[in-house]
C-alpha atoms as a PDB file:
ATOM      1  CA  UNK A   1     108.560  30.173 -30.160  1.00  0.00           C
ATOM      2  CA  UNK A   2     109.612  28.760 -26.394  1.00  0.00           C
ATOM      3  CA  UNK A   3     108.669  26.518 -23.869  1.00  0.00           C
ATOM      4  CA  UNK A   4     108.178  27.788 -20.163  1.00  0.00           C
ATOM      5  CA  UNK A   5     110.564  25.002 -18.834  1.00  0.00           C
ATOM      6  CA  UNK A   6     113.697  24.546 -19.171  1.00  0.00           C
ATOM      7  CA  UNK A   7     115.713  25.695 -22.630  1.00  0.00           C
ATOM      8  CA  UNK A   8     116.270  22.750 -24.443  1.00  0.00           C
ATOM      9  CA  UNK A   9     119.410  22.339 -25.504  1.00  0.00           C
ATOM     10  CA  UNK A  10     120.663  20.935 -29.221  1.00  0.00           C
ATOM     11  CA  UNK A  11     124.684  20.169 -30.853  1.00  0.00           C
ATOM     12  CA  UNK A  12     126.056  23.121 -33.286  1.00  0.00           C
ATOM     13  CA  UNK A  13     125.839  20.409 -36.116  1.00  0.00           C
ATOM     14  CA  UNK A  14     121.555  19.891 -35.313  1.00  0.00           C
ATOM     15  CA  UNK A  15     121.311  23.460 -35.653  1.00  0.00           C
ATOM     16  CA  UNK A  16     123.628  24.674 -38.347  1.00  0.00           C
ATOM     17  CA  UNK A  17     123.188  21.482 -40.813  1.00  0.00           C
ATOM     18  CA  UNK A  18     119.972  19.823 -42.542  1.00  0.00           C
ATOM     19  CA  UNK A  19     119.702  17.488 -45.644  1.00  0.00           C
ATOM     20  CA  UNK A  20     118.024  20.315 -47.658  1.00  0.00           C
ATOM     21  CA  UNK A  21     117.830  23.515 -46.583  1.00  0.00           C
ATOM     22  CA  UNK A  22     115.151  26.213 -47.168  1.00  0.00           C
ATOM     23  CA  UNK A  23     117.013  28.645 -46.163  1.00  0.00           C
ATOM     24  CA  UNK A  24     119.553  29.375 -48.720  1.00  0.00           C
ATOM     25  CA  UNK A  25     118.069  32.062 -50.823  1.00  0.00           C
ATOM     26  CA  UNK A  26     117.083  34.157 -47.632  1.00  0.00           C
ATOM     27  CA  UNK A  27     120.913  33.165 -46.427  1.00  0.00           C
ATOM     28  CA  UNK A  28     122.005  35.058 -49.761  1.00  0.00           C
ATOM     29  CA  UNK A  29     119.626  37.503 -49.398  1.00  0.00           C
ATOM     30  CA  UNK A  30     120.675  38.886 -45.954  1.00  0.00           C
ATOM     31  CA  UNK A  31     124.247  38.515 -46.610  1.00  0.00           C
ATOM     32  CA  UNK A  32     123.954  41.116 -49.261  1.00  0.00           C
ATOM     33  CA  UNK A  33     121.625  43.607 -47.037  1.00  0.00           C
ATOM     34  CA  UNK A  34     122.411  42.438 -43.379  1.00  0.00           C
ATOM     35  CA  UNK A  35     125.843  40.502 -43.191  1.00  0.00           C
ATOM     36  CA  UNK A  36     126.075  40.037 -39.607  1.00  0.00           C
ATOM     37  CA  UNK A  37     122.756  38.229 -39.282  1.00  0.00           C
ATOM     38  CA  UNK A  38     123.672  34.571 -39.052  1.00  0.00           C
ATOM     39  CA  UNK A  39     120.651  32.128 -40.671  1.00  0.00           C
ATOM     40  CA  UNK A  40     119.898  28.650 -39.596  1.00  0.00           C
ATOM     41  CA  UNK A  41     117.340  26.059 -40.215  1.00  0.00           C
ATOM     42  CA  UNK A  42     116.709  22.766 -38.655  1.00  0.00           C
ATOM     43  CA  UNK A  43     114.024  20.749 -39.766  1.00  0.00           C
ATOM     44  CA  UNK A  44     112.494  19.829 -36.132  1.00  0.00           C
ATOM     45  CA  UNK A  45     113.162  21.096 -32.906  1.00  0.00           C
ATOM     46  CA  UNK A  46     111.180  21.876 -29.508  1.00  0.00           C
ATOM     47  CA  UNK A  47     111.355  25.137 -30.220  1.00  0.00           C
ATOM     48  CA  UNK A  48     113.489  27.910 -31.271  1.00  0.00           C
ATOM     49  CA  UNK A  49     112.923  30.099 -28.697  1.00  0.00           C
ATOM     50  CA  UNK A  50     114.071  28.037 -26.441  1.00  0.00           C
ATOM     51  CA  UNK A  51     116.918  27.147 -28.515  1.00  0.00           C
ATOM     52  CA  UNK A  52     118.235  30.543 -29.284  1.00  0.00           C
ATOM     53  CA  UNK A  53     117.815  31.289 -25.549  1.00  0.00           C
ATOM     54  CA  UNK A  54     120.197  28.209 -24.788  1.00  0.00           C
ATOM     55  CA  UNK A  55     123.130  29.217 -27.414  1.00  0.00           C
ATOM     56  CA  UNK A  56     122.862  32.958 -25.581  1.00  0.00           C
ATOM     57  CA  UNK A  57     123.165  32.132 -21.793  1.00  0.00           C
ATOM     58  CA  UNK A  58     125.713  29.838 -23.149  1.00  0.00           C
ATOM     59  CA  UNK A  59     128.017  32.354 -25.057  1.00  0.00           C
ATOM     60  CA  UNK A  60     127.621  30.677 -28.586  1.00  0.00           C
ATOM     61  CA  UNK A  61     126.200  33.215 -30.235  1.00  0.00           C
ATOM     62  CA  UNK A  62     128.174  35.977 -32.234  1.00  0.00           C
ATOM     63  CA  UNK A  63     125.280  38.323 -33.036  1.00  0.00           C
ATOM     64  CA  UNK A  64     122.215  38.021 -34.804  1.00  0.00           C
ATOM     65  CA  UNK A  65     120.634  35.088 -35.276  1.00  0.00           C
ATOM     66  CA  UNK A  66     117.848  33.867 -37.045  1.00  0.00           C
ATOM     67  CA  UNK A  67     116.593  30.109 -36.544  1.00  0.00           C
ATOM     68  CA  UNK A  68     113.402  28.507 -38.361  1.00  0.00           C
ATOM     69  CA  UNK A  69     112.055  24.782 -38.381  1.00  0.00           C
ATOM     70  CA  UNK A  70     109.953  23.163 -39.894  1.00  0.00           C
ATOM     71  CA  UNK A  71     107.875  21.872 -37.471  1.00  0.00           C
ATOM     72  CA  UNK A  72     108.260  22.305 -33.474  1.00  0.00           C
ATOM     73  CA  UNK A  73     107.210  19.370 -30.722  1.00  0.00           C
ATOM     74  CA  UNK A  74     107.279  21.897 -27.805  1.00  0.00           C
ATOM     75  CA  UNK A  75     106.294  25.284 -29.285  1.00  0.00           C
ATOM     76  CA  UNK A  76     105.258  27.727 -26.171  1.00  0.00           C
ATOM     77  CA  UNK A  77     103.467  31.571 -26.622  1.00  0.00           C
ATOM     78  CA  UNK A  78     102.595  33.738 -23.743  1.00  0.00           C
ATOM     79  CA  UNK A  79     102.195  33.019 -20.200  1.00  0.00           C
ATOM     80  CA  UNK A  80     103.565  29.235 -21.637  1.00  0.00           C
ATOM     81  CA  UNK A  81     100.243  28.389 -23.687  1.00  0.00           C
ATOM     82  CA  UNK A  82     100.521  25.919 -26.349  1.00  0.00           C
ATOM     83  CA  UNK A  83     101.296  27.214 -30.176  1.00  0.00           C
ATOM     84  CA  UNK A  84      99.718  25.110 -32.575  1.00  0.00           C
ATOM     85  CA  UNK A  85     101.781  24.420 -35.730  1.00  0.00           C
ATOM     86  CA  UNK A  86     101.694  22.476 -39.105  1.00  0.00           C
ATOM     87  CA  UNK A  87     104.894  21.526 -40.899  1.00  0.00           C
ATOM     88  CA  UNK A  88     104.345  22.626 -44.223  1.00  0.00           C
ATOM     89  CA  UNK A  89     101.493  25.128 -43.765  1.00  0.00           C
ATOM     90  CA  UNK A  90     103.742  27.620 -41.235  1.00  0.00           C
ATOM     91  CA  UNK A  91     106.635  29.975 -40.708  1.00  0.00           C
ATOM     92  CA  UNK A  92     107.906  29.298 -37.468  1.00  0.00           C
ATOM     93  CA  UNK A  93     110.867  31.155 -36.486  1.00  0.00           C
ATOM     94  CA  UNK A  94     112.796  32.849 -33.972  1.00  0.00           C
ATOM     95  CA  UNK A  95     115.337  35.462 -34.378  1.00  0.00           C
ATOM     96  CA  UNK A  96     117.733  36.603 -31.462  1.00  0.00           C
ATOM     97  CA  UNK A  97     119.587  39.928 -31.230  1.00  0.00           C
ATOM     98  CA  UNK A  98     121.751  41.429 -29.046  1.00  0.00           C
ATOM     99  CA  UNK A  99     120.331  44.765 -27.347  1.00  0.00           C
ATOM    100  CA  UNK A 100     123.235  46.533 -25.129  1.00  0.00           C
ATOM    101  CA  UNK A 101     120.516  49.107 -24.567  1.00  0.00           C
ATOM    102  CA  UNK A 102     118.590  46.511 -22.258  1.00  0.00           C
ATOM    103  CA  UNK A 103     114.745  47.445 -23.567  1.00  0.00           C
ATOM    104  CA  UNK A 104     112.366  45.600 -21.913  1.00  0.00           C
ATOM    105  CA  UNK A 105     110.233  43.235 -24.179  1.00  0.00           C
ATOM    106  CA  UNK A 106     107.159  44.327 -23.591  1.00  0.00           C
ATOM    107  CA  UNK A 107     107.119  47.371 -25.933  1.00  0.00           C
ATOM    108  CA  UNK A 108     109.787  45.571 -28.353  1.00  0.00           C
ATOM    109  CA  UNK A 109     106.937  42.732 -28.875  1.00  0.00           C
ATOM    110  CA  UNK A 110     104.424  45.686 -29.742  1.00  0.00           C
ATOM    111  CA  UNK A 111     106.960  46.907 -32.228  1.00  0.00           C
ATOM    112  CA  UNK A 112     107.838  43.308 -33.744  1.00  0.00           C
ATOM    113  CA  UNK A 113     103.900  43.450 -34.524  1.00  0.00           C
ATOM    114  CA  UNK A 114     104.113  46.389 -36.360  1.00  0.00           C
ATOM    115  CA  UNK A 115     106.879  45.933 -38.120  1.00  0.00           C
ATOM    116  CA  UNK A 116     105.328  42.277 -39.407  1.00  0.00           C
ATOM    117  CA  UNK A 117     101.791  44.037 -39.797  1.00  0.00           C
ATOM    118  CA  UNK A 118     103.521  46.815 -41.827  1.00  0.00           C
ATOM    119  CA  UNK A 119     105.500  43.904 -44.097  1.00  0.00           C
ATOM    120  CA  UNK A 120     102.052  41.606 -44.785  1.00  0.00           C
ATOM    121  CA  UNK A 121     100.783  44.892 -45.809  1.00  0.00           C
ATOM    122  CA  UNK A 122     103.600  44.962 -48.238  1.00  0.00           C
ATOM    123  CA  UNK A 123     103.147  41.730 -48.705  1.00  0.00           C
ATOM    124  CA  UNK A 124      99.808  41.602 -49.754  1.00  0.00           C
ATOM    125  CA  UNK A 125      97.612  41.804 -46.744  1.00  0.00           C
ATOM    126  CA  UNK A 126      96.261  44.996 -46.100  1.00  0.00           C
ATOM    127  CA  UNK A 127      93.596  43.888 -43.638  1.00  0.00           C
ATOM    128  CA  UNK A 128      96.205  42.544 -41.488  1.00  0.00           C
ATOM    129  CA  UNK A 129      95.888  44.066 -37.760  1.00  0.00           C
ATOM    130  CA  UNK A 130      97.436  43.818 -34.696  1.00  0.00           C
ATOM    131  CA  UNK A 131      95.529  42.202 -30.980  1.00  0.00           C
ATOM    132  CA  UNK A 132      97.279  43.770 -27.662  1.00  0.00           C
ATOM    133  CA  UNK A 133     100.063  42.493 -26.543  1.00  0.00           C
ATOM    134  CA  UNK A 134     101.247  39.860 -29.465  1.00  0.00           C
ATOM    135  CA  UNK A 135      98.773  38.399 -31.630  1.00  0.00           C
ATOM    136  CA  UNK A 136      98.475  38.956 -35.659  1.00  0.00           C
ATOM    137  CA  UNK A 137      94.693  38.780 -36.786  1.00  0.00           C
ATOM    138  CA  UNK A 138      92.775  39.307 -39.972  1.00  0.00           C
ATOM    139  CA  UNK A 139      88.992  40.135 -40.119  1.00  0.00           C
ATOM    140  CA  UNK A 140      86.534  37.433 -40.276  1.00  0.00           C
ATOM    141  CA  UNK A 141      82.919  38.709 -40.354  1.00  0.00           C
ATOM    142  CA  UNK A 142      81.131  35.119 -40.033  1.00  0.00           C
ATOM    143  CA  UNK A 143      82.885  34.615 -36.695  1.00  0.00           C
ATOM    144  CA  UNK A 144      80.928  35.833 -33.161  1.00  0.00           C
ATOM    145  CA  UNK A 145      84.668  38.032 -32.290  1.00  0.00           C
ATOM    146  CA  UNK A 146      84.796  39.491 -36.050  1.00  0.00           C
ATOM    147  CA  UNK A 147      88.631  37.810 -36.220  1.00  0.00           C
ATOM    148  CA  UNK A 148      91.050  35.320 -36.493  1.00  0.00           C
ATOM    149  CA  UNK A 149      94.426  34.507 -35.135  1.00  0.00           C
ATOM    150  CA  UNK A 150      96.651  34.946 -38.129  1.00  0.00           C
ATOM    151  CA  UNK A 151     100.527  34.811 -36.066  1.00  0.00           C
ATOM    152  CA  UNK A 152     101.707  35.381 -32.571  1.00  0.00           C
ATOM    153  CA  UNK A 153     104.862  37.048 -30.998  1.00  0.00           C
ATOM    154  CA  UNK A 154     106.674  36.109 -27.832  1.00  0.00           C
ATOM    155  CA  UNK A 155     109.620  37.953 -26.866  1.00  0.00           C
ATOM    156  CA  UNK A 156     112.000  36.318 -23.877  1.00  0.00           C
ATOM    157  CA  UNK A 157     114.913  37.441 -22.691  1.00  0.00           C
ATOM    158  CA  UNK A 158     118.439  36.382 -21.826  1.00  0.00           C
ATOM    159  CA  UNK A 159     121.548  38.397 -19.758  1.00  0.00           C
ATOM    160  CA  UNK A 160     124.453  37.916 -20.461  1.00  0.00           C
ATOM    161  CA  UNK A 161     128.005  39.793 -19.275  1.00  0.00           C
ATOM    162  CA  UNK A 162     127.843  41.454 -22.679  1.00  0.00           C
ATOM    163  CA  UNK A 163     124.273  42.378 -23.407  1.00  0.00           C
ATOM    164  CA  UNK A 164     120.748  41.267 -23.018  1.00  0.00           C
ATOM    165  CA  UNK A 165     119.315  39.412 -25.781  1.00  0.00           C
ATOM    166  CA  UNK A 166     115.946  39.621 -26.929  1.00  0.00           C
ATOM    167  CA  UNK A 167     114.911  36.681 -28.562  1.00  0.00           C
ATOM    168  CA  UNK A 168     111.882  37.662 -30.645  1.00  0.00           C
ATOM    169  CA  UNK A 169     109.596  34.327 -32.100  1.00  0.00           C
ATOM    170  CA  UNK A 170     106.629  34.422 -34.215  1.00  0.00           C
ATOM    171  CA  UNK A 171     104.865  32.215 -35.928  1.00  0.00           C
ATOM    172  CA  UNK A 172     102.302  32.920 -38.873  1.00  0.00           C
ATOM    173  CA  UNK A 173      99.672  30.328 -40.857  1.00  0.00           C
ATOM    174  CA  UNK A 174     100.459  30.425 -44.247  1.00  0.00           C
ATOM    175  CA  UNK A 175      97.409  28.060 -44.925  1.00  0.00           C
ATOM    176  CA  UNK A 176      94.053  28.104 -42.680  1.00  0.00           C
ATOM    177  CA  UNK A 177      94.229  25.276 -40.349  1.00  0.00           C
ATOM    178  CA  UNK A 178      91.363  23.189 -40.960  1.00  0.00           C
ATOM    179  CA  UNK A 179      90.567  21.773 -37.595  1.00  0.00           C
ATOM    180  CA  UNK A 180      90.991  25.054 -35.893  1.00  0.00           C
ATOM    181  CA  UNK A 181      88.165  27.763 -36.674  1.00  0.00           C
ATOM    182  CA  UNK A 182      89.714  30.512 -34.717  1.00  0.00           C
ATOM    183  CA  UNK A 183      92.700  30.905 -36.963  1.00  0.00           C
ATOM    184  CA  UNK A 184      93.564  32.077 -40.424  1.00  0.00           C
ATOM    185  CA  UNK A 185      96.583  32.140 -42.712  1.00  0.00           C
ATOM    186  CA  UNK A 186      97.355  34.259 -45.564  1.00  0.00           C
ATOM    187  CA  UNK A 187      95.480  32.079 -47.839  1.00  0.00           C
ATOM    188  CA  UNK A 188      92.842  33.784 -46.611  1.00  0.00           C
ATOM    189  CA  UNK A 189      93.852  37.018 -48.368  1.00  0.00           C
ATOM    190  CA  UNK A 190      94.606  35.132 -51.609  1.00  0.00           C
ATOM    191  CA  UNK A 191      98.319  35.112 -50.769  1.00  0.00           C
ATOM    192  CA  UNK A 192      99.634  31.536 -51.754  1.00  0.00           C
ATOM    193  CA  UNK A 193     103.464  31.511 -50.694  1.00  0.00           C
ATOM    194  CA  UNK A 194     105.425  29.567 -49.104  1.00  0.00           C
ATOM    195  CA  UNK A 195     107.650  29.629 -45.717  1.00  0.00           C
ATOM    196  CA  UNK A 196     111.208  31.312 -47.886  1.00  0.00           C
ATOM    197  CA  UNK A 197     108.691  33.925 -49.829  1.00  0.00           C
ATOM    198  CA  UNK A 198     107.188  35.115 -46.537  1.00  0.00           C
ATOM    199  CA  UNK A 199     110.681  35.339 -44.508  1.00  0.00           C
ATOM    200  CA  UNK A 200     112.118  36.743 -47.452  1.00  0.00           C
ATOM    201  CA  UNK A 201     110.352  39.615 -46.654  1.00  0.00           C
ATOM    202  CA  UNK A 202     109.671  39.548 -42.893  1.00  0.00           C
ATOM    203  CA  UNK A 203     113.649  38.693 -41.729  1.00  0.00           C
ATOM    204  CA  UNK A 204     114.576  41.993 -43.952  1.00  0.00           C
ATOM    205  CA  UNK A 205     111.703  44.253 -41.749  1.00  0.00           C
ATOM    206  CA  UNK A 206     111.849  43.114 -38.462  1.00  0.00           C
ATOM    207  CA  UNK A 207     116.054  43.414 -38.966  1.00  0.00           C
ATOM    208  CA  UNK A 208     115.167  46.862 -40.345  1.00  0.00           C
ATOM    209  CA  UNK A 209     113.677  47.713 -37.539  1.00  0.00           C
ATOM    210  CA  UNK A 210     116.105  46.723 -35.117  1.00  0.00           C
ATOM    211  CA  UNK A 211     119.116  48.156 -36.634  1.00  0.00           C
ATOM    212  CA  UNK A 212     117.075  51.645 -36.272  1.00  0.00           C
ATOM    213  CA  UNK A 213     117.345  51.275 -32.285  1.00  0.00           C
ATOM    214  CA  UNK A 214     115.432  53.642 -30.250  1.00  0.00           C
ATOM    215  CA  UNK A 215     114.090  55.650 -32.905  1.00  0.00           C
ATOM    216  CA  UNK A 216     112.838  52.807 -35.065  1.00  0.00           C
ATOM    217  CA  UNK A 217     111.110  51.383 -31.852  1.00  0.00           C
ATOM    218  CA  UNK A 218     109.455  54.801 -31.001  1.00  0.00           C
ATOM    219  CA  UNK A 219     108.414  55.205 -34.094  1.00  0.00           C
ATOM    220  CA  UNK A 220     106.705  51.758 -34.272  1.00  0.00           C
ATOM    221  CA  UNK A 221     104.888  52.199 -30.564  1.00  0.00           C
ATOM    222  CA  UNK A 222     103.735  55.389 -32.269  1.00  0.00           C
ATOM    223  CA  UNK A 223     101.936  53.622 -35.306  1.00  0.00           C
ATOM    224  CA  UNK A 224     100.359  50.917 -33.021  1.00  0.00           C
ATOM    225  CA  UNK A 225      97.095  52.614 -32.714  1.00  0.00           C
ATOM    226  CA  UNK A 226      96.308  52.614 -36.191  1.00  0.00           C
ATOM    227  CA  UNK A 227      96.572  48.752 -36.394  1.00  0.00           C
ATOM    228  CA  UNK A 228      94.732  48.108 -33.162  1.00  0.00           C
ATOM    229  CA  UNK A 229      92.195  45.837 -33.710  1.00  0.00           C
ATOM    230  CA  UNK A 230      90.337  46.530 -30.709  1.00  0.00           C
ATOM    231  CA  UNK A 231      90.430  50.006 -30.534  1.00  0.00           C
ATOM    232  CA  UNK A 232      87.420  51.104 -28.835  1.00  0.00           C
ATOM    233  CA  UNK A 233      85.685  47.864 -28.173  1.00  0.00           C
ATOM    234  CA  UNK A 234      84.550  46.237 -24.904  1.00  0.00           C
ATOM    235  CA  UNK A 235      86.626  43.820 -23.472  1.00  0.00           C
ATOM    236  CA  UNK A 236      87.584  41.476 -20.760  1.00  0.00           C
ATOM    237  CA  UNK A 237      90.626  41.561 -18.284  1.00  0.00           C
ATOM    238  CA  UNK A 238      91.181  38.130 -17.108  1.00  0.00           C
ATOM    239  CA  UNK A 239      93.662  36.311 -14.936  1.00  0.00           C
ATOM    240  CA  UNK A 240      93.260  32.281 -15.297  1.00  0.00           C
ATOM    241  CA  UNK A 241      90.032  32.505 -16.523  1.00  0.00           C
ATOM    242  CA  UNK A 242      88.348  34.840 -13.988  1.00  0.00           C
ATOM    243  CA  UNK A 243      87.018  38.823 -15.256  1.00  0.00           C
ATOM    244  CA  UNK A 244      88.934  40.797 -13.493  1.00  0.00           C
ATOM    245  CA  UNK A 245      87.050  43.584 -14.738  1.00  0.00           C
ATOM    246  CA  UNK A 246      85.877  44.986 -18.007  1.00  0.00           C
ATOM    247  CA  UNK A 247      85.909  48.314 -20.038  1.00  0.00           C
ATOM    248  CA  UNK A 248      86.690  49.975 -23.395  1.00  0.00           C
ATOM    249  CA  UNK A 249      89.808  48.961 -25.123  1.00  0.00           C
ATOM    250  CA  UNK A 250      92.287  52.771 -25.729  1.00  0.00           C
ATOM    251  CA  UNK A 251      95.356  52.986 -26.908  1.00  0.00           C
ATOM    252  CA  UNK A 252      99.094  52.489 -25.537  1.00  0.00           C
ATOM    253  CA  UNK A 253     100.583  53.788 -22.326  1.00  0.00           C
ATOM    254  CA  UNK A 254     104.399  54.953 -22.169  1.00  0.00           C
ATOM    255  CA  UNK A 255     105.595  51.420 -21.061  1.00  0.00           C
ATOM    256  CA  UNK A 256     103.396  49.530 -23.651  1.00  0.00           C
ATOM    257  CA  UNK A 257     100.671  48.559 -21.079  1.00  0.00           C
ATOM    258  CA  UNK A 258      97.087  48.770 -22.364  1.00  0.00           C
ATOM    259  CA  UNK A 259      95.050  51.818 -21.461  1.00  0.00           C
ATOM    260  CA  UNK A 260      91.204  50.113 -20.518  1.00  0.00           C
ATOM    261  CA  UNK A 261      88.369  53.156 -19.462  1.00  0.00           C
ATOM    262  CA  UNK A 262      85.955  51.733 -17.185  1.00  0.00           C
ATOM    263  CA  UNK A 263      83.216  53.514 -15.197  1.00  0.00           C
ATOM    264  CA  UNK A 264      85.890  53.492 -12.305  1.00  0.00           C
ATOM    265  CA  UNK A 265      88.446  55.884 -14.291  1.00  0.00           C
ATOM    266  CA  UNK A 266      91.239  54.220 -16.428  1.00  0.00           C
ATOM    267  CA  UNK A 267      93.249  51.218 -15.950  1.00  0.00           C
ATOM    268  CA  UNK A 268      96.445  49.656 -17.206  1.00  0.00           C
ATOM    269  CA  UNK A 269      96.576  46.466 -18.010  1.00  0.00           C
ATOM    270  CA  UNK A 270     100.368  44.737 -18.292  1.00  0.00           C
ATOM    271  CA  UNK A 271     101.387  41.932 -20.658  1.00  0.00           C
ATOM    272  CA  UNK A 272     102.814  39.726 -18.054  1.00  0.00           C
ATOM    273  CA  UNK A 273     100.088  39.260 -15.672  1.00  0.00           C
ATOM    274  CA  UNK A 274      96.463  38.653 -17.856  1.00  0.00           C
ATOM    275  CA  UNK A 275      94.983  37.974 -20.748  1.00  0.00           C
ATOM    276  CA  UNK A 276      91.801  40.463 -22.686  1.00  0.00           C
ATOM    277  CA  UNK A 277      89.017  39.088 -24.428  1.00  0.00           C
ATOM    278  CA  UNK A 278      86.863  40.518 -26.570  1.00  0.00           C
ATOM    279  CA  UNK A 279      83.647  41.246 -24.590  1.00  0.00           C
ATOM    280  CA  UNK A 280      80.562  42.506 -26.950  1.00  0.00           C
ATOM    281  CA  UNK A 281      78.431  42.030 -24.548  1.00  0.00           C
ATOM    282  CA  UNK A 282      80.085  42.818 -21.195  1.00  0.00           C
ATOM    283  CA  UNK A 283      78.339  44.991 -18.922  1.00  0.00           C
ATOM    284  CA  UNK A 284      81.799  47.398 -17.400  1.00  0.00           C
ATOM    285  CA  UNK A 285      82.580  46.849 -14.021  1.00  0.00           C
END
């Protein structure tokens, strides 16, 4: 994931060499069934975002890239809010790729979530769902929301003379933290794998659905409804804290903004400026 200041910057030999490396049998894996994806591992970093972002504006990377840690001092999600993290108990990786297209990242993060929700599925968890604009959350009946923060997705950007780059990190609990009661991990599902089992089969989707372009992303955007986890519930628009207003969660709009119905008529609600909370008891205003 990133940090909001600036990139932080690390040697070739930091990134492309460790001690023991993880990463080999996912290396072998996508040079058999995607060969231009280059796969890196370095055991701790600020954070990979903000790495990848770095090599990019810099013109040191080739084409895809894929870059996971073990652990992350400086790890940044959305609107530069701290990502918790747990060096043996995560996947925390970022993987950038070069769009010539120029797609904004706002629907591409809503995709990236499907494509992961679709893969845990796969994977194992079927109750996996997805929380507008980039969180992954399973269900969790004794707590006053009904969920928990599984994974998160933050998407960033870097131009370049030859393309944009999206640089796409997520992060998922593969073991529930124990001091934070808001979160899960797959554990939870009675899934007990570790960081190379999970990537093994989340590098190969979210590559999958990147290769497939427009189409692929379309299609994804089109399945989002189905794995919205607040479909239809009352929630809270909020900008630092303050209710900006409240209404009834809908679906997607064209541009990947949320669709919320208050008594007022309907409202769009963009990634980049707020945050929604789940509001049971929220009176609409």
């Amino acid at each position: 994931m990133s940090r909001s200041a600036a990139a932080h910057d690390m040697s070739d030999a930091a990134i492309h060499t460790s001690s023991a490396d993880p990463l080999a049998p996912l290396r072998a894996q996508l040079a058999a069934s995607h060969p231009p994806c280059d796969v890196r591992w370095v055991p701790v970093t600020g954070s990979t975002n903000a790495d990848l972002l770095a090599e990019a504006r810099a013109g040191r990377l080739d084409g895809p890239t894929l870059l996971a840690t073990g652990q992350q001092t400086a790890g940044r999600g959305r609107q530069g809010r701290p990502w918790a993290d747990d060096a043996d108990s995560s996947v925390l990786c970022s993987l950038a790729w070069p769009d010539p297209r120029k797609r904004d990242a706002g629907p591409l993060s809503l995709a990236v979530g499907v494509w992961l929700a679709q893969a845990l599925h796969a994977l194992g968890a079927p109750s996996v769902r997805l929380k507008w604009p980039n969180d992954l959350l399973l269900p969790a009946p004794d707590t006053a929301s009904g969920w928990r923060k599984l994974g998160g997705i933050l998407v960033e950007l870097a131009e370049t003379a030859q393309a944009r780059w999206a640089v796409i990190g997520f992060g998922l609990n593969l073991r529930t933290p124990p001091d934070l009661p808001q979160a899960a991990g797959l554990d939870a599902c009675g899934l007990a794998i570790d960081r190379t089992q999970a990537l093994a089969v989340l590098a190969p989707a979210l590559l999958n659905g990147l290769q497939g372009g427009s189409r692929s992303l379309d299609a994804a955007l089109a399945q989002w409804p189905a794995l919205h986890a607040w479909a239809g519930c009352p929630v809270a628009v909020q900008d630092g804290g303050r209710t900006l207003f409240s209404g009834t969660a809908l679906g997607l709009a064209a541009d990947g903004a949320l669709r919320v119905l208050t008594p007022q008529g309907e409202r769009l609600v963009h990634s980049a400026d707020v945050s929604l909370r789940l509001a049971p008891d929220a009176a609409a205003k």
